[in-house]
N, C-alpha and C. Protein backbone atom coordinates (compact mmCIF):
# COMPACT_ATOMS: atom_id res chain seq x y z
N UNK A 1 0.85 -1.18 0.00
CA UNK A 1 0.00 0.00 0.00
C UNK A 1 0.90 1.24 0.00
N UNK A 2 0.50 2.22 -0.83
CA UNK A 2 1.46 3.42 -1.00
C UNK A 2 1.09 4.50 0.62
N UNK A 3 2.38 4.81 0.45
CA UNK A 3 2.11 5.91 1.75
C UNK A 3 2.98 6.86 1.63
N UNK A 4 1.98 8.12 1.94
CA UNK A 4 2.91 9.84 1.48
C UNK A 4 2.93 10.28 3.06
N UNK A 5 4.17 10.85 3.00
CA UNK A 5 4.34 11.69 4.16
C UNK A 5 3.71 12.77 4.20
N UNK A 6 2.99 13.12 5.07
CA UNK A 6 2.25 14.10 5.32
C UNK A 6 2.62 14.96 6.61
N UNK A 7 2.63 16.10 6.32
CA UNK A 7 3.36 17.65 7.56
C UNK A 7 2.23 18.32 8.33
N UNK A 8 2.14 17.71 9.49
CA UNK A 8 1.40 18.20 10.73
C UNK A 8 1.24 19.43 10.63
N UNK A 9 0.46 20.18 11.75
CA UNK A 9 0.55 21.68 11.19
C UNK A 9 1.52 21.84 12.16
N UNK A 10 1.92 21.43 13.87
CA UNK A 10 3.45 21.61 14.07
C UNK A 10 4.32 21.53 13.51
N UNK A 11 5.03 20.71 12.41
CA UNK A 11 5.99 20.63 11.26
C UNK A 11 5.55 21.79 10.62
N UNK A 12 4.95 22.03 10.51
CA UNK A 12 4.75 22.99 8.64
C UNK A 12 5.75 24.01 9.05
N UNK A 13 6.09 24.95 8.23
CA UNK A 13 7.12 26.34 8.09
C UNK A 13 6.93 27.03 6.82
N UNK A 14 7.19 28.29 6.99
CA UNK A 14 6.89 28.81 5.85
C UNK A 14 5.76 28.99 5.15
N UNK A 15 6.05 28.79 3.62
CA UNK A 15 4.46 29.09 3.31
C UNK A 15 3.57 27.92 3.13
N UNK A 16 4.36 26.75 3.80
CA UNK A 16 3.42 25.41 4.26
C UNK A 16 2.59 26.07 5.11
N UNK A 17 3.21 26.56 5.86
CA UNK A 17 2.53 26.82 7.11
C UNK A 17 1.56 27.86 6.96
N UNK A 18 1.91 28.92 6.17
CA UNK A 18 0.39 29.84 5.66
C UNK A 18 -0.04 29.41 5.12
N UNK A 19 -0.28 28.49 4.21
CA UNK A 19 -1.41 27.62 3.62
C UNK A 19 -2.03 27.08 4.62
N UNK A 20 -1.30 26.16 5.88
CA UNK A 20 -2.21 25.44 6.71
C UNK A 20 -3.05 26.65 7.26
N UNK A 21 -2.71 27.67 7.81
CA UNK A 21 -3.09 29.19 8.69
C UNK A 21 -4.48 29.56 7.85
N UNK A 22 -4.03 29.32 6.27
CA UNK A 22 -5.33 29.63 5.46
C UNK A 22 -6.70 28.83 5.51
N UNK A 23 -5.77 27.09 5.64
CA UNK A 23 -7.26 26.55 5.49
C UNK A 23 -7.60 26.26 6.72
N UNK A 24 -7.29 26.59 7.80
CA UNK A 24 -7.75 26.58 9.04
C UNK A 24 -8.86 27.58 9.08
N UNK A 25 -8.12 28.94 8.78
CA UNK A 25 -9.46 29.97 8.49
C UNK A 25 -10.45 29.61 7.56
N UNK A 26 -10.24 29.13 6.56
CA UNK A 26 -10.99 28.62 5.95
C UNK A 26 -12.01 27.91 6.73
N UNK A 27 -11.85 26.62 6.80
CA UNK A 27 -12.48 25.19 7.16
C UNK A 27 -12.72 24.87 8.54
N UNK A 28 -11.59 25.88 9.25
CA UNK A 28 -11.66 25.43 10.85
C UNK A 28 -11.15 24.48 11.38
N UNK A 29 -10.22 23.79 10.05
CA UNK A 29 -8.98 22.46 10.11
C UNK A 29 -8.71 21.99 9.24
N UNK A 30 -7.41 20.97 9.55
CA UNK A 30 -6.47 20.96 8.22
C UNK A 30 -7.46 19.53 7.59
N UNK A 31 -8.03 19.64 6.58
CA UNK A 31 -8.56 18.56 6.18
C UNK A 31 -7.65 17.75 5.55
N UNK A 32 -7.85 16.20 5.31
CA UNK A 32 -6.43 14.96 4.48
C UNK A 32 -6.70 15.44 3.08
N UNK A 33 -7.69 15.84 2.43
CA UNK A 33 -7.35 16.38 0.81
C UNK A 33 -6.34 17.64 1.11
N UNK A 34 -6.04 18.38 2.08
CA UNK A 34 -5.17 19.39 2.17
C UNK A 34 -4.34 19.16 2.84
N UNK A 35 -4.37 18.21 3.50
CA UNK A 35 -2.57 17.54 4.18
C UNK A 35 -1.68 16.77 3.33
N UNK A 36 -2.82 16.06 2.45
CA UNK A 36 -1.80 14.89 1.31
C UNK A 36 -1.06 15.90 0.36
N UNK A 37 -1.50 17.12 0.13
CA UNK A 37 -0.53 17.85 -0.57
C UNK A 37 0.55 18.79 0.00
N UNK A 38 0.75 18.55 1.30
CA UNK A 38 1.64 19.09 1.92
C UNK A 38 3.33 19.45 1.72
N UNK A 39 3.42 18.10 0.76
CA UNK A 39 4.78 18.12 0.36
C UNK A 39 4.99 18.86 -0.52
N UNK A 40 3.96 19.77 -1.24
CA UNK A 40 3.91 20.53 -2.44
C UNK A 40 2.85 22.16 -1.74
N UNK A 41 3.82 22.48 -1.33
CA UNK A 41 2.81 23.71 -1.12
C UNK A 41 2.15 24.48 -1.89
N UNK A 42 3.16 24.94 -3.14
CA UNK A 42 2.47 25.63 -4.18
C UNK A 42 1.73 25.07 -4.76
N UNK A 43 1.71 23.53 -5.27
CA UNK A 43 0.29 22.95 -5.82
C UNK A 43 -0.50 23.35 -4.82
N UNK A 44 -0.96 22.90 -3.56
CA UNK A 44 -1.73 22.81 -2.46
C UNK A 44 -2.51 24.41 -2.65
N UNK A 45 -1.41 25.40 -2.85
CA UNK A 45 -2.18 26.30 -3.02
C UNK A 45 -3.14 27.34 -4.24
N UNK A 46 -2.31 26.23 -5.54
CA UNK A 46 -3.03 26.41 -6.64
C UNK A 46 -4.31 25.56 -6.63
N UNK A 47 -4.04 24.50 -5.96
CA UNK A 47 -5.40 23.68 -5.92
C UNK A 47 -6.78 24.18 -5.33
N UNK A 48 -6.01 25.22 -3.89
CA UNK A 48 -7.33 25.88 -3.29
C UNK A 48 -7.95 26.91 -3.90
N UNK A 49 -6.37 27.37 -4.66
CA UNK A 49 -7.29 28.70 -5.90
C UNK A 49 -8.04 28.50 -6.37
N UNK A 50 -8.25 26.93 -7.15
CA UNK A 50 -8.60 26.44 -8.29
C UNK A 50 -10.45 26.05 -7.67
N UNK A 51 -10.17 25.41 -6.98
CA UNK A 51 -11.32 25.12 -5.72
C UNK A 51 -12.43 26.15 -5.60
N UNK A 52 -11.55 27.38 -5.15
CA UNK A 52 -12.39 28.53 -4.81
C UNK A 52 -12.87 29.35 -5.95
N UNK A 53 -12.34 29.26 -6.80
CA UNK A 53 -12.69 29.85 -8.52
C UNK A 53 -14.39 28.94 -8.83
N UNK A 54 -13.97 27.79 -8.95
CA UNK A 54 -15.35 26.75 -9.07
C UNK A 54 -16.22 26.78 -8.15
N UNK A 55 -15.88 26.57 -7.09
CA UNK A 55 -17.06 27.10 -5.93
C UNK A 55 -17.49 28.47 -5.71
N UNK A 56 -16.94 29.24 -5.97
CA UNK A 56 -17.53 30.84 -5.48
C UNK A 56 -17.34 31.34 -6.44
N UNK A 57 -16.43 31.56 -7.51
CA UNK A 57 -16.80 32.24 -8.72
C UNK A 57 -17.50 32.41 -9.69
N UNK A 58 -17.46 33.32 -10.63
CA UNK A 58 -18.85 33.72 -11.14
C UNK A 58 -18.91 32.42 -11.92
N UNK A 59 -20.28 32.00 -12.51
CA UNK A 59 -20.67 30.90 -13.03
C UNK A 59 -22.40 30.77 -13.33
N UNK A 60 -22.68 30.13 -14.32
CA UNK A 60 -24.02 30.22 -14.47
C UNK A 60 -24.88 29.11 -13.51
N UNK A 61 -24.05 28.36 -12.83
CA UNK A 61 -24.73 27.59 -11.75
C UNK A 61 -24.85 28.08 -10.86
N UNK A 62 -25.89 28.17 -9.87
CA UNK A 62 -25.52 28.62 -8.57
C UNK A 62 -25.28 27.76 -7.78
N UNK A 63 -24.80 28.16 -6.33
CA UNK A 63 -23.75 27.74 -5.29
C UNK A 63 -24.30 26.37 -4.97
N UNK A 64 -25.55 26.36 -5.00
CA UNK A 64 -26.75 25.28 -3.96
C UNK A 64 -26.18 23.83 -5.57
N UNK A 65 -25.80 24.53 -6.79
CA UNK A 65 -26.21 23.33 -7.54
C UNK A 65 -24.33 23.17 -7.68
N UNK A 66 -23.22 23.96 -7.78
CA UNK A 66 -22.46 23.28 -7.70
C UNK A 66 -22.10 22.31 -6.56
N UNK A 67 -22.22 22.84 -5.18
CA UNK A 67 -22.74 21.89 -4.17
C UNK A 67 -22.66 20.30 -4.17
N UNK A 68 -23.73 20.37 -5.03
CA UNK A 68 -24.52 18.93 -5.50
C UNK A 68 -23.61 18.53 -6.28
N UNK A 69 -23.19 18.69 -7.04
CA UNK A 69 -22.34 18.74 -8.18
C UNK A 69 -21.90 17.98 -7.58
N UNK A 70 -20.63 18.68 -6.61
CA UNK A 70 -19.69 17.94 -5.67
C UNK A 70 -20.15 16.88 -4.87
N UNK A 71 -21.19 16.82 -4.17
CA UNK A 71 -21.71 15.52 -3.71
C UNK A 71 -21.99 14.46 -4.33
N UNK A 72 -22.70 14.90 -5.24
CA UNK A 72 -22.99 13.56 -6.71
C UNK A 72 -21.76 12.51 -7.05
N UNK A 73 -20.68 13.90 -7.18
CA UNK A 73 -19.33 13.23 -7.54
C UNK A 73 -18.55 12.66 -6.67
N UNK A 74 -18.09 13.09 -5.46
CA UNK A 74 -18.05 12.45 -4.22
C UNK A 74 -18.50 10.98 -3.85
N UNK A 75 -19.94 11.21 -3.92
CA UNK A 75 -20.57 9.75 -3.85
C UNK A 75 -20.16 8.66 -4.87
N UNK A 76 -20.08 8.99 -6.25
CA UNK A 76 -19.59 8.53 -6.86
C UNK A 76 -18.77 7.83 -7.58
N UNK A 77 -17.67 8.13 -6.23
CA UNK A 77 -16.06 8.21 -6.22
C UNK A 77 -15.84 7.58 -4.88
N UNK A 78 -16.91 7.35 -4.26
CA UNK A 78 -17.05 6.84 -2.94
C UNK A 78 -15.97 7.36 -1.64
N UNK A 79 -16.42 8.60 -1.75
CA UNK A 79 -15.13 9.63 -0.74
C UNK A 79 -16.27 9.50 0.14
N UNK A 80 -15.89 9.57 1.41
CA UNK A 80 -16.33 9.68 2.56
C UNK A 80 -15.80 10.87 3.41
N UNK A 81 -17.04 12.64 3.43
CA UNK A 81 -16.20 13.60 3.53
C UNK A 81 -17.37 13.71 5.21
């Protein structure tokens, strides 16, 4: 079974560590889709860009149906969030 090292938010430094600072404000904690990218901060933080562009940016769906979107697919994918 593969296994990634993943950086606590005691370990983190730098702008690991303002990313974790971010999605804490964010989320209210470091969630494992945002710890498994720990070893890559700048992805980690293009990913949340990318995240927050699709979820809150302008779009002809609204919020309630991308939402779903994400749950549909989730379920789908059998993530357990």
């Amino acid at each position: 079974m593969p296994w990634i090292k993943v950086y606590s938010v005691e370990e983190a430094s730098g702008f690991l560590k303002k990313q974790y600072e971010a999605a804490i404000k964010r989320a209210g904690r470091i969630w494992h889709i945002v710890s498994i990218m720990s070893q890559n901060p700048r992805a980690l933080k293009a990913s949340m860009d990318f995240y927050g562009a699709v979820m809150f940016g302008r779009s002809p769906l609204s919020r309630g149906q991308r939402e779903m979107l994400a749950v549909v697919v989730s379920a789908e994918n059998h993530c357990i969030y």
